[in-house]
Each structure stands twice: as structure tokens, then as C-alpha cells.
Protein backbone atom coordinates (compact mmCIF):
# COMPACT_ATOMS: atom_id res chain seq x y z
CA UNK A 1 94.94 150.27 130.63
CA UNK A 2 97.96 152.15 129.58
CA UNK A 3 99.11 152.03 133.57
CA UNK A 4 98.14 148.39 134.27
CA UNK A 5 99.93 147.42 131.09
CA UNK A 6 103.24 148.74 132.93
CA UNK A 7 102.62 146.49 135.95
CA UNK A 8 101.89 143.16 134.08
CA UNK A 9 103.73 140.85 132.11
CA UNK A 10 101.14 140.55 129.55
CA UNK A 11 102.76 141.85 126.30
CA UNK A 12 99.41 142.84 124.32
CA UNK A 13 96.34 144.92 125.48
CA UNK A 14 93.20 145.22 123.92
CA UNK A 15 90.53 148.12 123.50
CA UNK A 16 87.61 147.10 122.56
CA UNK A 17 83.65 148.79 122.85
CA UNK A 18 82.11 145.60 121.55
CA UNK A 19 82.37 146.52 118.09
CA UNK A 20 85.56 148.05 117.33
CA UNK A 21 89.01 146.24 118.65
CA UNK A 22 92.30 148.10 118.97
CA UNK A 23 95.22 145.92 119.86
CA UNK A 24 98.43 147.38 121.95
CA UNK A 25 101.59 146.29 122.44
CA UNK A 26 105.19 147.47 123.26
CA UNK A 27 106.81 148.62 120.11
CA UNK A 28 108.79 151.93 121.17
CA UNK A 29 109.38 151.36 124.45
CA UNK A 30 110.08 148.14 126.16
CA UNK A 31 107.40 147.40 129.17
CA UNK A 32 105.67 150.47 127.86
CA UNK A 33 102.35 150.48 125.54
CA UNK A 34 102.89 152.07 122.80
CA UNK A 35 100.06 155.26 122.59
CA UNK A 36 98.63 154.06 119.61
CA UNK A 37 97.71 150.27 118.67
CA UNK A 38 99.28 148.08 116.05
CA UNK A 39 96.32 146.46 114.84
CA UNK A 40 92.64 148.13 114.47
CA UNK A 41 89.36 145.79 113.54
CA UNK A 42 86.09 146.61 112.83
CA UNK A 43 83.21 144.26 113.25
CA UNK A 44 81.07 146.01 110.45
CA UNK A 45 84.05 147.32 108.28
CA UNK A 46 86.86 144.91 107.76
CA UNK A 47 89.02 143.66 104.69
CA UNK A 48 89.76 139.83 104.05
CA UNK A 49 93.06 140.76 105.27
CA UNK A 50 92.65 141.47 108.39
CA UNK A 51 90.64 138.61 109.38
CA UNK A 52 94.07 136.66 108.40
CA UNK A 53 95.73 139.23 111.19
CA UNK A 54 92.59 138.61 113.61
CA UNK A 55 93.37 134.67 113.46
CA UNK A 56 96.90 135.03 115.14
CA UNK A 57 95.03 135.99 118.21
CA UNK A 58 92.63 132.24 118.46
CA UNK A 59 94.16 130.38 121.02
CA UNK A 60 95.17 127.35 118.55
CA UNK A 61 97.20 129.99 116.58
CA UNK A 62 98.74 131.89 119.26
CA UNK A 63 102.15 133.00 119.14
CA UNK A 64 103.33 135.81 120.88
CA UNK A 65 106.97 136.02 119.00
CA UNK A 66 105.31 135.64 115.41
CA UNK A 67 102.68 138.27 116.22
CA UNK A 68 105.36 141.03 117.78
CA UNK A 69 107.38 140.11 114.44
CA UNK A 70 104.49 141.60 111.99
CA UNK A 71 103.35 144.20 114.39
CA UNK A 72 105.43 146.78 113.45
CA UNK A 73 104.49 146.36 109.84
CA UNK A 74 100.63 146.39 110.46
CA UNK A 75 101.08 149.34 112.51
CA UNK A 76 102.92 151.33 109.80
CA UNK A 77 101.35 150.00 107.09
CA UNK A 78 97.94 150.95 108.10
CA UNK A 79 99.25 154.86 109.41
CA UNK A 80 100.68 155.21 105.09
CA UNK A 81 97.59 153.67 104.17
CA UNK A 82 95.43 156.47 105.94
CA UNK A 83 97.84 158.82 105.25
CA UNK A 84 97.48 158.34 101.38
CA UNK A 85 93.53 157.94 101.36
CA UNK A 86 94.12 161.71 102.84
CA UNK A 87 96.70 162.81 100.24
CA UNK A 88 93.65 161.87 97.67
CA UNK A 89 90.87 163.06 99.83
CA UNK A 90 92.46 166.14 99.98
CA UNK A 91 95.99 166.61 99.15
CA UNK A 92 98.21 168.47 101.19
CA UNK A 93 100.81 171.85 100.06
CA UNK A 94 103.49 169.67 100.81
CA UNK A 95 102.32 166.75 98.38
CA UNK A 96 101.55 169.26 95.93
CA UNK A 97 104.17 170.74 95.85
CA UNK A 98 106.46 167.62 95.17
CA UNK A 99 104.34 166.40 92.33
CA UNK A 100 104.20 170.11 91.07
CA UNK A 101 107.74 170.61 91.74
CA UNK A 102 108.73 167.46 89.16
CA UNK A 103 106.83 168.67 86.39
CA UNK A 104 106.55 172.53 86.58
CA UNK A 105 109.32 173.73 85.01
CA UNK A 106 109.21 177.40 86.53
CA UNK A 107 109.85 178.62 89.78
CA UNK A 108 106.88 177.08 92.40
CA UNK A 109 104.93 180.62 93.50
CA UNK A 110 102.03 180.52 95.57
CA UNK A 111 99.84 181.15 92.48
CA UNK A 112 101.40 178.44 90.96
CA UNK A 113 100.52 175.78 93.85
CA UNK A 114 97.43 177.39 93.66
CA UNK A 115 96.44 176.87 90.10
CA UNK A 116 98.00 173.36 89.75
CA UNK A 117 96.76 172.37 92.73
CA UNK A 118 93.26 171.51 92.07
CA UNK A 119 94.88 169.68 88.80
CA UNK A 120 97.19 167.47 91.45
CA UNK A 121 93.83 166.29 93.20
CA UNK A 122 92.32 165.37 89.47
CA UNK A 123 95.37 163.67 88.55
CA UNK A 124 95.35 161.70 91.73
CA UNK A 125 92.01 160.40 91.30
CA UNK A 126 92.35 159.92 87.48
CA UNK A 127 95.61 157.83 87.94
CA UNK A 128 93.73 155.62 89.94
CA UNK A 129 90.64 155.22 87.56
CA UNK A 130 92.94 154.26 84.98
CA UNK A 131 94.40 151.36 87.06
CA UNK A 132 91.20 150.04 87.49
CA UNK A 133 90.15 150.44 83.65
CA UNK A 134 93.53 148.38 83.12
CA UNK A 135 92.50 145.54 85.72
CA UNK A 136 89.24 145.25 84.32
CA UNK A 137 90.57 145.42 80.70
CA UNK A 138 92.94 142.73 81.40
CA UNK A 139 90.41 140.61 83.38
CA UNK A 140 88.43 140.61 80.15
CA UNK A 141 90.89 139.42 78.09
CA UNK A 142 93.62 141.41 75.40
CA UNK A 143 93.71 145.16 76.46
CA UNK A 144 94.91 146.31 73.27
CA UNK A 145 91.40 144.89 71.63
CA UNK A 146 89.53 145.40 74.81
CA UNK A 147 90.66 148.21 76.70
CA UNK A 148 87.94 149.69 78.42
CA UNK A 149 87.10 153.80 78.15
CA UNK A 150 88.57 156.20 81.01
CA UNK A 151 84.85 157.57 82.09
CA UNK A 152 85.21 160.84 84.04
CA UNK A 153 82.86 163.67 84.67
CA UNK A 154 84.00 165.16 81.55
CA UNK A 155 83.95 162.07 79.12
CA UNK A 156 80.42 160.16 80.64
CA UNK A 157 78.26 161.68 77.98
CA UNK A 158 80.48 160.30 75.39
CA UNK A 159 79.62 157.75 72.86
CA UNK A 160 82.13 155.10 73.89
CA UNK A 161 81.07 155.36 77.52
CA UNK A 162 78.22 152.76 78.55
CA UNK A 163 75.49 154.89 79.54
CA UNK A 164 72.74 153.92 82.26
CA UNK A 165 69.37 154.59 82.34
CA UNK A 166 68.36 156.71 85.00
CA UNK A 167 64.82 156.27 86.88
CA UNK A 168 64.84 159.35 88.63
CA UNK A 169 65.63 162.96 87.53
CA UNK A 170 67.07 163.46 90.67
CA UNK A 171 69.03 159.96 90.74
CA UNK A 172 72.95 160.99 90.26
CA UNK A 173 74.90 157.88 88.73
CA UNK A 174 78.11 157.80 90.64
CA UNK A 175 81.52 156.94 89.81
CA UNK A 176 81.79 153.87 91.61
CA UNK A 177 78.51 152.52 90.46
CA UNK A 178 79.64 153.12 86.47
CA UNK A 179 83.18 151.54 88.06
CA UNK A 180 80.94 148.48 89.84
CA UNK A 181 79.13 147.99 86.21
CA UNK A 182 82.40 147.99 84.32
CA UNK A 183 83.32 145.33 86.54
CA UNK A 184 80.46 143.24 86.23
CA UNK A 185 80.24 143.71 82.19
CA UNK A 186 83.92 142.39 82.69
CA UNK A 187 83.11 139.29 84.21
CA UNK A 188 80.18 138.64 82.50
CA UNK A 189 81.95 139.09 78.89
CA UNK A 190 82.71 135.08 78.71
CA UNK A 191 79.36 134.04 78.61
CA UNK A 192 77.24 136.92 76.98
CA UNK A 193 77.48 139.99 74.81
CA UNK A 194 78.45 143.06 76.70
CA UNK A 195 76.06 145.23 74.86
CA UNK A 196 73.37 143.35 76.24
CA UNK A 197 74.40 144.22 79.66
CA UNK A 198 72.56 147.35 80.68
CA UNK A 199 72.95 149.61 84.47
CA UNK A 200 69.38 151.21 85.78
CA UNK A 201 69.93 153.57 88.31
CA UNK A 202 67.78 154.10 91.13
CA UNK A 203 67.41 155.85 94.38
CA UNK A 204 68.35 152.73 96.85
CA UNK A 205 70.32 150.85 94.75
CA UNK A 206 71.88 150.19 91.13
CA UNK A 207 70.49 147.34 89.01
CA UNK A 208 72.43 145.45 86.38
CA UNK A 209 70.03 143.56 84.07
CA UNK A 210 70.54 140.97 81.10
CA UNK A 211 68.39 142.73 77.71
CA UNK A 212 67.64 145.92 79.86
CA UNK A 213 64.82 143.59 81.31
CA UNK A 214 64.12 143.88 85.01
CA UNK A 215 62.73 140.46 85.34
CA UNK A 216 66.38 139.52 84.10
CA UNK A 217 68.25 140.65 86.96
CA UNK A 218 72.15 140.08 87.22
CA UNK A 219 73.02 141.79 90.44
CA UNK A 220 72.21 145.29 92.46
CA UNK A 221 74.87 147.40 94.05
CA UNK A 222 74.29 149.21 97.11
CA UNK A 223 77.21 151.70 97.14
CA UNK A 224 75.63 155.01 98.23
CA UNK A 225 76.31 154.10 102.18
CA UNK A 226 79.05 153.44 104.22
CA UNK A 227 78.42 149.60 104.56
CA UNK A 228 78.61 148.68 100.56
CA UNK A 229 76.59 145.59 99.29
CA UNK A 230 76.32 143.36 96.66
CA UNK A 231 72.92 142.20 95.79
CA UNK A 232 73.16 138.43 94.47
CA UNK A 233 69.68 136.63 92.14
CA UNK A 234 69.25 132.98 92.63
CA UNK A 235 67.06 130.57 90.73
CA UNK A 236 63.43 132.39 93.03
CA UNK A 237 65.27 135.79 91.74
CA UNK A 238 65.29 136.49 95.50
CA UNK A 239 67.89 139.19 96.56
CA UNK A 240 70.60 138.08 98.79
CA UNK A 241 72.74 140.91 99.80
CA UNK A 242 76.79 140.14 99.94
CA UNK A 243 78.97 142.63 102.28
CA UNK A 244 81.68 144.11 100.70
CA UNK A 245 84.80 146.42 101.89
CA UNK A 246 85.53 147.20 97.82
CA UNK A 247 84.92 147.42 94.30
CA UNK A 248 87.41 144.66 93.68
CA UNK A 249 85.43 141.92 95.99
CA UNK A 250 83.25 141.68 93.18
CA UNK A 251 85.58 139.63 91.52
CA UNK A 252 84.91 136.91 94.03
CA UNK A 253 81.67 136.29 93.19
CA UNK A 254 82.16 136.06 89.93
CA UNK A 255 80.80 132.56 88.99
CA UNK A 256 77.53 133.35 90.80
CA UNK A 257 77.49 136.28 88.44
CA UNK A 258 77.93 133.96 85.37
CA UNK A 259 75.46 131.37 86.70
CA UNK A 260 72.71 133.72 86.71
CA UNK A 261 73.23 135.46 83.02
CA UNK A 262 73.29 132.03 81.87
CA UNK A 263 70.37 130.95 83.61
CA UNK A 264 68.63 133.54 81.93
CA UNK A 265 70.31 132.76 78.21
CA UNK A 266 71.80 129.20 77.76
CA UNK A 267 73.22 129.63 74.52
CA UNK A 268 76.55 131.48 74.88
CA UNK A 269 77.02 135.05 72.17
């Protein structure tokens, strides 16, 4: 493709194995595809976002001009974006060493980098925690009266932390599950007590009931595989399972979530 590009005027090419779709176009060198593509979809792993991106390309929408203007962006944009889920992941000397370097006083040694390093990747992943707590906290209404706990390995056994009941022994209660809950008590806080939303962990999935009743089920979240899910109850408590890229598309199905507490409890705590 990269030589039959050269010989065409078509100014896009597309890579595609039926599932996965990598768009090319010229951006570094005129007449020349560039080596890596602008604009990457998934099939099975997209964000709302990019479907917006993906609609450029219908043939009622098509504009070459207006899609060469915001290719450049998309390109970068998505090349920081996996660059920082790395720098989190796992982050590089260099990284540390800039964070290290504003708030280490001393000179930076290799057993300095070494023992605040492992502190960098903590404070990475903390930082982030915390802007969730504060989106949820303000989602639910005044954070200085509602701000939710920071729950970490080392504070989840605290008393302010909600605490889910386990089915299993060898069930382990992730941090994105206790970050899903959060979310959902969050929602849920206009039309029922918090405390009477409870989290029951199992193997498969993790349940959120109404009274700690599992004939009272709210929602399950299927987190523990690549392809995330949000289980949905209707009126036949059927399960209807809801794709989702993020924690944060929760949000979006927030009335459905309301609808089915109340349905359960009329009268509003």
C-alpha cells in the first residue's frame, strides 16, 4: 500500500483486517504516506470520540480538506495519549527524574531515582484517584459536605471506606470495581440513602444491590476483562449488558440507574 499510495492521487489509505482500521495519509511528506496512520479504530474497543472522527469518512460527510485539517492533531494526540498511559504503566528514568528533580532538594544519585522512584509510580496513580474522588464528589453535590474518601490499598480497611462483601475467599475486590461503586452510589444519592447501597463481589462479575438484597439488583460490572460491561435490571430483572470503553460512561446511564432503585423503593430517603 505504502508504494501504490505514491502512484495515485488518492490522498488517504486504509489498513484494515476486518476488525481493526488504520487510516494513512500524507502528513510529513507530500505524495508520500506517512509510516504510521493518523487515525486508529477498533471495532470492539472504541471511545464515543472516535466514532465522531469515523463519521468524516461516510460519504454524506466527506471532506477531504476538513479531514487533512484535524489529522495532524488525531495523530499526535493519540501518540501523547499512549505515551502517558506508559509513563503510568510504568514510568520511565527520564520522567522520574523530572518529577524527582522538582521536589528533591539534594543532588539526584542513582539511589535516589531508585528509592523515589517506586513513590513517582504511586503518586501517579494516586493523583489520578483523587481526580476521580473529586468528579464523583462534585457529581453528588457540595464536596466540602460530601467529599468522598481516597481508598487505596493502604486505606480500604478503613472505617470511612465502603466496604464490599466478598463471596469468595479467593475473590480480590479491585480498584476499579470500588471506583465503579463509588460512581454508582454517586448517582444514585438523589433518590436513595447511600448507606443502603451495598457492592457483592464475585468471581464473574460485581453486583451493586439496593438493602444488600440480591433480588434488589441495581447494576453488575464486568471489569475483570479487556472488553468492560455494564450490566443494566429492567422491570423482568433481566440482565442487559452495556459496552463500555470507561469508568466515566457510567455516567450516561445514569437515569436507568435511578429508575431501577426507585422501582424497587418509591418513597425517596
Amino acid at each position: 500500500m505504502f508504494r501504490y499510495y505514491s502512484v495515485t492521487e488518492a490522498r488517504f489509505g486504509l489498513l484494515t483486517n476486518g476488525v481493526q482500521f488504520w487510516f494513512y495519509t500524507e502528513l510529513d511528506q507530500p505524495n508520500k504516506m506517512d509510516a504510521k496512520p493518523f487515525f486508529e479504530f477498533d471495532i470492539l474497543n472504541y471511545r464515543p470520540a472516535q466514532i465522531e472522527e469515523l463519521t468524516k469518512f461516510a460519504n454524506e460527510n466527506f471532506d477531504v480538506t476538513s479531514i487533512l485539517e484535524t489529522a495532524s492533531d488525531l495523530k499526535y494526540t493519540s501518540q501523547m495519549m499512549r505515551e502517558i498511559a506508559a509513563e503510568i504503566d510504568n514510568p520511565s528514568d527520564e520522567f522520574k527524574r523530572m518529577i524527582i528533580g522538582r521536589v528533591y532538594e539534594g543532588k539526584l544519585t542513582a539511589g535516589v531515582l531508585a528509592k523515589y522512584g517506586t513513590l513517582t509510580q504511586k503518586a501517579l496513580k494516586e493523583t489520578i484517584r483523587e481526580l476521580l474522588n473529586q468528579r464523583l464528589s462534585n457529581a453528588m453535590g457540595d464536596p466540602a459536605k460530601t467529599a468522598l474518601p481516597l481508598v487505596s490499598a493502604e486505606s480500604s480497611g478503613s472505617s470511612d471506606a465502603p466496604t464490599p462483601v466478598v463471596l469468595d475467599a479467593d475473590i480480590v475486590t479491585t480498584q476499579e470495581e470500588t471506583d465503579g461503586y463509588l460512581i454508582v452510589r454517586a448517582i444514585l444519592r438523589e433518590v436513595v440513602r447511600v448507606d443502603r447501597i451495598t457492592m457483592r463481589d464475585a468471581k464473574s462479575y460485581c453486583a451493586i444491590l439496593l438493602d444488600d438484597n440480591n433480588r434488589k439488583p441495581i447494576c453488575r460490572l464486568h471489569l475483570n476483562r479487556a472488553t468492560k460491561y455494564l450490566g443494566l435490571f429492567g422491570s423482568d430483572k433481566t440482565e442487559e449488558r452495556i459496552k463500555i470503553d470507561n469508568l466515566e460512561d457510567i455516567f450516561a446511564y445514569a437515569d436507568r440507574l435511578k429508575a431501577t432503585a426507585l422501582s424497587y423503593d418509591q418513597s425517596k430517603a
